[in-house]
PDB file of N, CA and C in Angstrom:
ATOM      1  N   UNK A   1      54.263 171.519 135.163  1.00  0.00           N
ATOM      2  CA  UNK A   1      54.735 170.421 135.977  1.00  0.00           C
ATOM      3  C   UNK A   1      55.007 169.187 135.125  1.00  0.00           C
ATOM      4  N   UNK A   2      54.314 168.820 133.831  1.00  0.00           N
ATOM      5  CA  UNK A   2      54.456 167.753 133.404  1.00  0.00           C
ATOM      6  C   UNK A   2      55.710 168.087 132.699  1.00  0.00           C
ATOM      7  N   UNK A   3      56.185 168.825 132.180  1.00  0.00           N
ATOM      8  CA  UNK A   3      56.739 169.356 131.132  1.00  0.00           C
ATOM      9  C   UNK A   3      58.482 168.794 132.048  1.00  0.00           C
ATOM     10  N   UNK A   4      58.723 169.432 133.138  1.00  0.00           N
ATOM     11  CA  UNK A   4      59.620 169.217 134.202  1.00  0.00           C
ATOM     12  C   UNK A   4      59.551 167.579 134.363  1.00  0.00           C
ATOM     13  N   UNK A   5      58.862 166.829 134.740  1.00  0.00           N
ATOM     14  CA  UNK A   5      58.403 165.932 135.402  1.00  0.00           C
ATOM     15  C   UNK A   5      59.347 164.680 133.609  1.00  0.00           C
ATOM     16  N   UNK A   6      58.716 165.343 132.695  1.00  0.00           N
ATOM     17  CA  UNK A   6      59.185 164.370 131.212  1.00  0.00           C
ATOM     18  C   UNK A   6      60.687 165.253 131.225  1.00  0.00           C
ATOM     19  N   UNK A   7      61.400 165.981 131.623  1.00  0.00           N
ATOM     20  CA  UNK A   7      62.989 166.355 131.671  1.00  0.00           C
ATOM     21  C   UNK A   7      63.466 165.233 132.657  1.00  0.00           C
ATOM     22  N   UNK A   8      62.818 165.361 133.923  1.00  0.00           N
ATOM     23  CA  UNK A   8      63.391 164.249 134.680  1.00  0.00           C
ATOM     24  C   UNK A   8      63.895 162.852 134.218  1.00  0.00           C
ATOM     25  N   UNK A   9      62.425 162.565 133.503  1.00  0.00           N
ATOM     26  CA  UNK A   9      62.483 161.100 133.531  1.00  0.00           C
ATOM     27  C   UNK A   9      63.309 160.981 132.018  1.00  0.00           C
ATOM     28  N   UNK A  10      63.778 162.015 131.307  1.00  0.00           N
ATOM     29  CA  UNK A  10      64.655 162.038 130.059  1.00  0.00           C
ATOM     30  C   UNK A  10      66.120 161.784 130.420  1.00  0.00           C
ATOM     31  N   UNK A  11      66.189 162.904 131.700  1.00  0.00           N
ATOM     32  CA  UNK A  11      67.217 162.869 132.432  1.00  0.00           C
ATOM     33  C   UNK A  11      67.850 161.297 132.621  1.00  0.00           C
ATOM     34  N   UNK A  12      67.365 160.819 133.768  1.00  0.00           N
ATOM     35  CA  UNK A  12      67.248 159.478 134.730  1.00  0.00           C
ATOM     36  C   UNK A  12      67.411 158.444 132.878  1.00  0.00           C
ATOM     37  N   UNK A  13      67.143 158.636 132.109  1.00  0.00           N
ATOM     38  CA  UNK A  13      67.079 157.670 131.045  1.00  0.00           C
ATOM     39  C   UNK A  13      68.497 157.350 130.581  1.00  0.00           C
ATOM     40  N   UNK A  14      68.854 158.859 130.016  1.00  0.00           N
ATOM     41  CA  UNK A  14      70.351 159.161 129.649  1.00  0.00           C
ATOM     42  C   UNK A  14      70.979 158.317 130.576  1.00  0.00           C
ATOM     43  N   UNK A  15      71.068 158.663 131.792  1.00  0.00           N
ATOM     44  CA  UNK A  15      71.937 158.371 133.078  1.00  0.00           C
ATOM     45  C   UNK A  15      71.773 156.512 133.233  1.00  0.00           C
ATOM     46  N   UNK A  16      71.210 156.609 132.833  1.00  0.00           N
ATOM     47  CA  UNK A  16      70.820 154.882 133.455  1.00  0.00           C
ATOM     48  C   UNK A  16      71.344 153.875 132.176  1.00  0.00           C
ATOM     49  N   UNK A  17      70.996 154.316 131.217  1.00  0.00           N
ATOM     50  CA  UNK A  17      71.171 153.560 129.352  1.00  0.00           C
ATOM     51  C   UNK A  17      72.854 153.195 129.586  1.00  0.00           C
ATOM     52  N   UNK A  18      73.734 154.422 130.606  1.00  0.00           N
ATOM     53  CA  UNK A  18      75.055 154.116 130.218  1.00  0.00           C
ATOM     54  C   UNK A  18      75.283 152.862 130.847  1.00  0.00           C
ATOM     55  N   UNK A  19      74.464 152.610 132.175  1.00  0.00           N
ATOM     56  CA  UNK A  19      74.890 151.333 132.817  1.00  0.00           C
ATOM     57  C   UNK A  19      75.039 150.050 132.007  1.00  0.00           C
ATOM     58  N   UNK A  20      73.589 150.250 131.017  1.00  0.00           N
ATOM     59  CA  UNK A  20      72.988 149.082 130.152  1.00  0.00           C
ATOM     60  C   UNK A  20      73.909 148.909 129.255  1.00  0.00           C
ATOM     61  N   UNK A  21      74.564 150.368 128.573  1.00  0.00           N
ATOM     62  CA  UNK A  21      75.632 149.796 127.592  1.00  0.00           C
ATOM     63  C   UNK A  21      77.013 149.390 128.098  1.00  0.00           C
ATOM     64  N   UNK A  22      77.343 149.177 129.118  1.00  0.00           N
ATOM     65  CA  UNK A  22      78.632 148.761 129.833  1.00  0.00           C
ATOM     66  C   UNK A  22      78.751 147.467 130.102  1.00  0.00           C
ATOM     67  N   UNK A  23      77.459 146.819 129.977  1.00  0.00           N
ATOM     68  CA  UNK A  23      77.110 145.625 131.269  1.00  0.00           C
ATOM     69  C   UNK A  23      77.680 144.537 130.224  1.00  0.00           C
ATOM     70  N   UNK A  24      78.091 143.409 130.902  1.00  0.00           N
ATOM     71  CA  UNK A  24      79.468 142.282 130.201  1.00  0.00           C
ATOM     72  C   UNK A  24      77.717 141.405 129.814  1.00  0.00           C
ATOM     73  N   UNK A  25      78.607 140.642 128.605  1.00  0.00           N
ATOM     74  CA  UNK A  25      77.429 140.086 127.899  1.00  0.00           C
ATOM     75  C   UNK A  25      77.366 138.442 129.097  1.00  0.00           C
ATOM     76  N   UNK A  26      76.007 138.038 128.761  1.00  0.00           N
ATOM     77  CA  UNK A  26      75.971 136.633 129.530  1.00  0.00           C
ATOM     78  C   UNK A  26      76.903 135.522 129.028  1.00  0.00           C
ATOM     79  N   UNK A  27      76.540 134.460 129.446  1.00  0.00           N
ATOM     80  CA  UNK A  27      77.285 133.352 128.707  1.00  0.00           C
ATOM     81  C   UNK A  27      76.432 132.185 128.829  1.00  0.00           C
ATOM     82  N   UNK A  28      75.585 132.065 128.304  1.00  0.00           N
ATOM     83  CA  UNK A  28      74.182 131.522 128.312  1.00  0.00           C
ATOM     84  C   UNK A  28      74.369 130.043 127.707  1.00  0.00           C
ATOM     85  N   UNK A  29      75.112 129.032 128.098  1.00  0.00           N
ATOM     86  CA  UNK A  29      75.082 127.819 127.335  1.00  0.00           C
ATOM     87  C   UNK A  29      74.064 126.631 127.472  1.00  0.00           C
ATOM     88  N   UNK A  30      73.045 127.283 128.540  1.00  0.00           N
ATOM     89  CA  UNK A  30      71.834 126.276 128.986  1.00  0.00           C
ATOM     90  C   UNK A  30      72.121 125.098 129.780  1.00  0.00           C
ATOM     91  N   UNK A  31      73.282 124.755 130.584  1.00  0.00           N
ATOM     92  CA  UNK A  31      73.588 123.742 131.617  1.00  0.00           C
ATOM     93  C   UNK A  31      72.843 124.571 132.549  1.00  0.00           C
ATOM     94  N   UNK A  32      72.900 125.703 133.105  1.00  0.00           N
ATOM     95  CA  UNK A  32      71.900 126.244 134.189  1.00  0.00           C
ATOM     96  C   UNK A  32      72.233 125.641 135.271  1.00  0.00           C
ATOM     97  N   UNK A  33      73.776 125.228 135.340  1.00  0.00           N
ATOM     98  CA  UNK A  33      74.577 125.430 137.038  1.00  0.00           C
ATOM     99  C   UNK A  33      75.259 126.272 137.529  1.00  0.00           C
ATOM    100  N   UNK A  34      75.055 126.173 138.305  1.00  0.00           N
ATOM    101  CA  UNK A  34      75.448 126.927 139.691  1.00  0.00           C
ATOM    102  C   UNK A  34      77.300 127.048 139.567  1.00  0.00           C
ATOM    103  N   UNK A  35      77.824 125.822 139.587  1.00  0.00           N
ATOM    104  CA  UNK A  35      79.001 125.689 139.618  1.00  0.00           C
ATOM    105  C   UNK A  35      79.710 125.993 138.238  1.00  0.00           C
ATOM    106  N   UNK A  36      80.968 126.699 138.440  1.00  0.00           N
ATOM    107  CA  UNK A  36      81.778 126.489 137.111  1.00  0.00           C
ATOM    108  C   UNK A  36      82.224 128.321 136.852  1.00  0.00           C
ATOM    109  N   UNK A  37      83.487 128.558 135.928  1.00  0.00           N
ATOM    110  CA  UNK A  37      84.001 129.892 135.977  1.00  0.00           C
ATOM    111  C   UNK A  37      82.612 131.343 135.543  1.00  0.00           C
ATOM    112  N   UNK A  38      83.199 132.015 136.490  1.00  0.00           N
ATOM    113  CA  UNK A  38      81.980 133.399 136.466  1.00  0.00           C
ATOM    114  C   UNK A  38      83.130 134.053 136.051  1.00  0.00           C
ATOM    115  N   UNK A  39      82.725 134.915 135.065  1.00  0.00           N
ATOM    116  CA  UNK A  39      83.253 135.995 134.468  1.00  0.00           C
ATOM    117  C   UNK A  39      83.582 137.232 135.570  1.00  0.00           C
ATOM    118  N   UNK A  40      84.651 137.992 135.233  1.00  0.00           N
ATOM    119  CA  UNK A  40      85.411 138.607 135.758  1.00  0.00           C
ATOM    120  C   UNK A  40      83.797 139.721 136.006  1.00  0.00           C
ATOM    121  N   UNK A  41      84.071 140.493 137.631  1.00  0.00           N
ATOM    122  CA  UNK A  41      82.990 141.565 138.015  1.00  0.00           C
ATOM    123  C   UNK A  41      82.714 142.541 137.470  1.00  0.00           C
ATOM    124  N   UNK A  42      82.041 143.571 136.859  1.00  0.00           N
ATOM    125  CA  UNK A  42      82.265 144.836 135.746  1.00  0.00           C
ATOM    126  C   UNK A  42      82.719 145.796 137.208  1.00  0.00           C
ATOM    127  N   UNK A  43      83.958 146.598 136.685  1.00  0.00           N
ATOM    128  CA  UNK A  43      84.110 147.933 137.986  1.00  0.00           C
ATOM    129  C   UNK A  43      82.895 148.899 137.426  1.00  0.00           C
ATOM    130  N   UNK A  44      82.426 149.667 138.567  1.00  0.00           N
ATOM    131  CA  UNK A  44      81.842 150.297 139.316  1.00  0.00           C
ATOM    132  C   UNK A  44      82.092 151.632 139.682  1.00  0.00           C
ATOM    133  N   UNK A  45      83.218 151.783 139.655  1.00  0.00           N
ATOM    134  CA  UNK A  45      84.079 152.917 140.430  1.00  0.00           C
ATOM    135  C   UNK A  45      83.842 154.053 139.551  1.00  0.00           C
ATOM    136  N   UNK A  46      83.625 154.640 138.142  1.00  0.00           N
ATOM    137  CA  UNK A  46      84.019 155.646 137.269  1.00  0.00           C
ATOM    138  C   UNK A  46      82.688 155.857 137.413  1.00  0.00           C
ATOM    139  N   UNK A  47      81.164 155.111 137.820  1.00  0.00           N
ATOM    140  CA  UNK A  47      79.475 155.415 137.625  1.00  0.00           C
ATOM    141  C   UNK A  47      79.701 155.867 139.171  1.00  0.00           C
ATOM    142  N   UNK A  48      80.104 155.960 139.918  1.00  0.00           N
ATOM    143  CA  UNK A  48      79.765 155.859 141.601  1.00  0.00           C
ATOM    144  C   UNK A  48      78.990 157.682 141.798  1.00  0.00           C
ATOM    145  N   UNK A  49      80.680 158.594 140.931  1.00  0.00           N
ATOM    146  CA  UNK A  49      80.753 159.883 140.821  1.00  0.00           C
ATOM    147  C   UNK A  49      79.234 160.359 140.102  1.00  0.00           C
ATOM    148  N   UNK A  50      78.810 159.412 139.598  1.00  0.00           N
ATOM    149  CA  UNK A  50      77.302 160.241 138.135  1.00  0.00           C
ATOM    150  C   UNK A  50      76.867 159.758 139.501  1.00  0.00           C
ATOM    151  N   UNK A  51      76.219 159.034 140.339  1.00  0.00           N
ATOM    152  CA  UNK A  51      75.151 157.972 141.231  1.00  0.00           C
ATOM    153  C   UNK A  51      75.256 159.123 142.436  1.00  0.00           C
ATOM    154  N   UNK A  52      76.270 159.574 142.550  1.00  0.00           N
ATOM    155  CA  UNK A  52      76.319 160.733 143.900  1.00  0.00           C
ATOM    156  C   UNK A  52      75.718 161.561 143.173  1.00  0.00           C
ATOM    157  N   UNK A  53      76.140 162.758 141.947  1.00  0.00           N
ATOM    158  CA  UNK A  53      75.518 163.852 141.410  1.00  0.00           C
ATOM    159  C   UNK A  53      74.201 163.723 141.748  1.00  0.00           C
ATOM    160  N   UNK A  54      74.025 162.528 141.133  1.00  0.00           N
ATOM    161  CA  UNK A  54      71.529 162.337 140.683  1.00  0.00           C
ATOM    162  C   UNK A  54      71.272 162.086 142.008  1.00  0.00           C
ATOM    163  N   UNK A  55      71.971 161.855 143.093  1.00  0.00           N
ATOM    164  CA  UNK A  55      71.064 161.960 144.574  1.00  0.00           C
ATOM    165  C   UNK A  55      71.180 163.149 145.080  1.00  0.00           C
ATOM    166  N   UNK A  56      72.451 164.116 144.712  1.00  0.00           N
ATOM    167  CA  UNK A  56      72.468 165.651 145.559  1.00  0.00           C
ATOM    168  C   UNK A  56      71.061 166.269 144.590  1.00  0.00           C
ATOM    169  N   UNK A  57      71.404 165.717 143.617  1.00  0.00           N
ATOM    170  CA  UNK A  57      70.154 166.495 142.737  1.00  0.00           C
ATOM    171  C   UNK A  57      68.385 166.576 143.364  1.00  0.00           C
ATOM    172  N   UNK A  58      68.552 164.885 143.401  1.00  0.00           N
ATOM    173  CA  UNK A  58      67.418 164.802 144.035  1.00  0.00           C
ATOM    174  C   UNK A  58      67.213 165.227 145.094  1.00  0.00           C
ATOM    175  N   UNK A  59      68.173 165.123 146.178  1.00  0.00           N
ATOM    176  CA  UNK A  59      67.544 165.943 147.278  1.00  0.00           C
ATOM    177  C   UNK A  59      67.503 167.226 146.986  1.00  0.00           C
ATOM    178  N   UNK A  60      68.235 168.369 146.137  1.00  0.00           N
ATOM    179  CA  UNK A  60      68.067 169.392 145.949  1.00  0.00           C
ATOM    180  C   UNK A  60      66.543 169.877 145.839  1.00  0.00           C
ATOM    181  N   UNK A  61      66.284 168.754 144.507  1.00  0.00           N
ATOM    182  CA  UNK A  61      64.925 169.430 144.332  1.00  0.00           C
ATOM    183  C   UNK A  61      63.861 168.742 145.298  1.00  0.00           C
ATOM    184  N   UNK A  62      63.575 167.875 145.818  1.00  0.00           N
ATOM    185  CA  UNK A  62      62.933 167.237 147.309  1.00  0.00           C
ATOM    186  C   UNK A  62      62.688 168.557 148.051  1.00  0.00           C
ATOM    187  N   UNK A  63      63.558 168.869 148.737  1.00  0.00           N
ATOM    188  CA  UNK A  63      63.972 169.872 149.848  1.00  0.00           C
ATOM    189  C   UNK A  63      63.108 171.091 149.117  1.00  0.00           C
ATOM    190  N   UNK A  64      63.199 171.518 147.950  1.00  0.00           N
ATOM    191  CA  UNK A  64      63.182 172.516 147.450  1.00  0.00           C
ATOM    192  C   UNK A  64      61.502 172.541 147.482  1.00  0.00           C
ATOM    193  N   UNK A  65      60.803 171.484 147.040  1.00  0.00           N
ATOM    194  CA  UNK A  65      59.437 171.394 146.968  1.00  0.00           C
ATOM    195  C   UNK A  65      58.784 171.196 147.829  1.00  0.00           C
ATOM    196  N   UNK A  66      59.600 170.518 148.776  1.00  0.00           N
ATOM    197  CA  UNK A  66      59.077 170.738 149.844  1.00  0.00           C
ATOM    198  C   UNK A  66      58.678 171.813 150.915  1.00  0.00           C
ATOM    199  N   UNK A  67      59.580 173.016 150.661  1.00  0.00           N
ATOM    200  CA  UNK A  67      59.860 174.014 151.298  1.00  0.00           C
ATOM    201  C   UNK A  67      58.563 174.722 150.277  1.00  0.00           C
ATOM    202  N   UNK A  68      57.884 174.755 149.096  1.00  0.00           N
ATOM    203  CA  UNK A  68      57.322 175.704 148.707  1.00  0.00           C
ATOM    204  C   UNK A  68      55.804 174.921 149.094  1.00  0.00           C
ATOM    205  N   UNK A  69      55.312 173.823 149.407  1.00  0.00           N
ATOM    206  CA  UNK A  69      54.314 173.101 150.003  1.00  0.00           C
ATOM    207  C   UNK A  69      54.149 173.939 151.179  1.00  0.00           C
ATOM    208  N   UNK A  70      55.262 173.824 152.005  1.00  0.00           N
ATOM    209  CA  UNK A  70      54.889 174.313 153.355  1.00  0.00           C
ATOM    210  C   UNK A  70      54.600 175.749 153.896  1.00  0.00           C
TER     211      UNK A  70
END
């Protein structure tokens, strides 16, 4: 079980790191207002397809363990 349990969370690592390397850098000049130009939104759309896979997954295996509990 542990052995499975450290694939997962190897898994979920891979999958997640790509977000971190995509993400638009800050623009940190220390005025710390509110007002003034925000950088363009990062799209979303090309991660949506990986974000569906890792939930059929998860419920796959949910369902699956669950069914051998009962």
């Amino acid at each position: 079980m542990k052995n499975n349990l450290f694939k997962i969370y190897i898994l979920a690592f891979f999958l997640l790191t790509d977000f971190i390397l995509f993400a638009q850098p800050g623009d940190d000049d220390g005025g710390g207002g509110l007002e003034g130009n925000d950088p363009p939104p990062a799209p979303i759309n090309d991660k949506l397809v990986w974000l569906g896979v890792a939930a059929v997954l998860f419920a796959f295996y949910s369902f699956n363990r669950k069914r051998k509990v009962a």
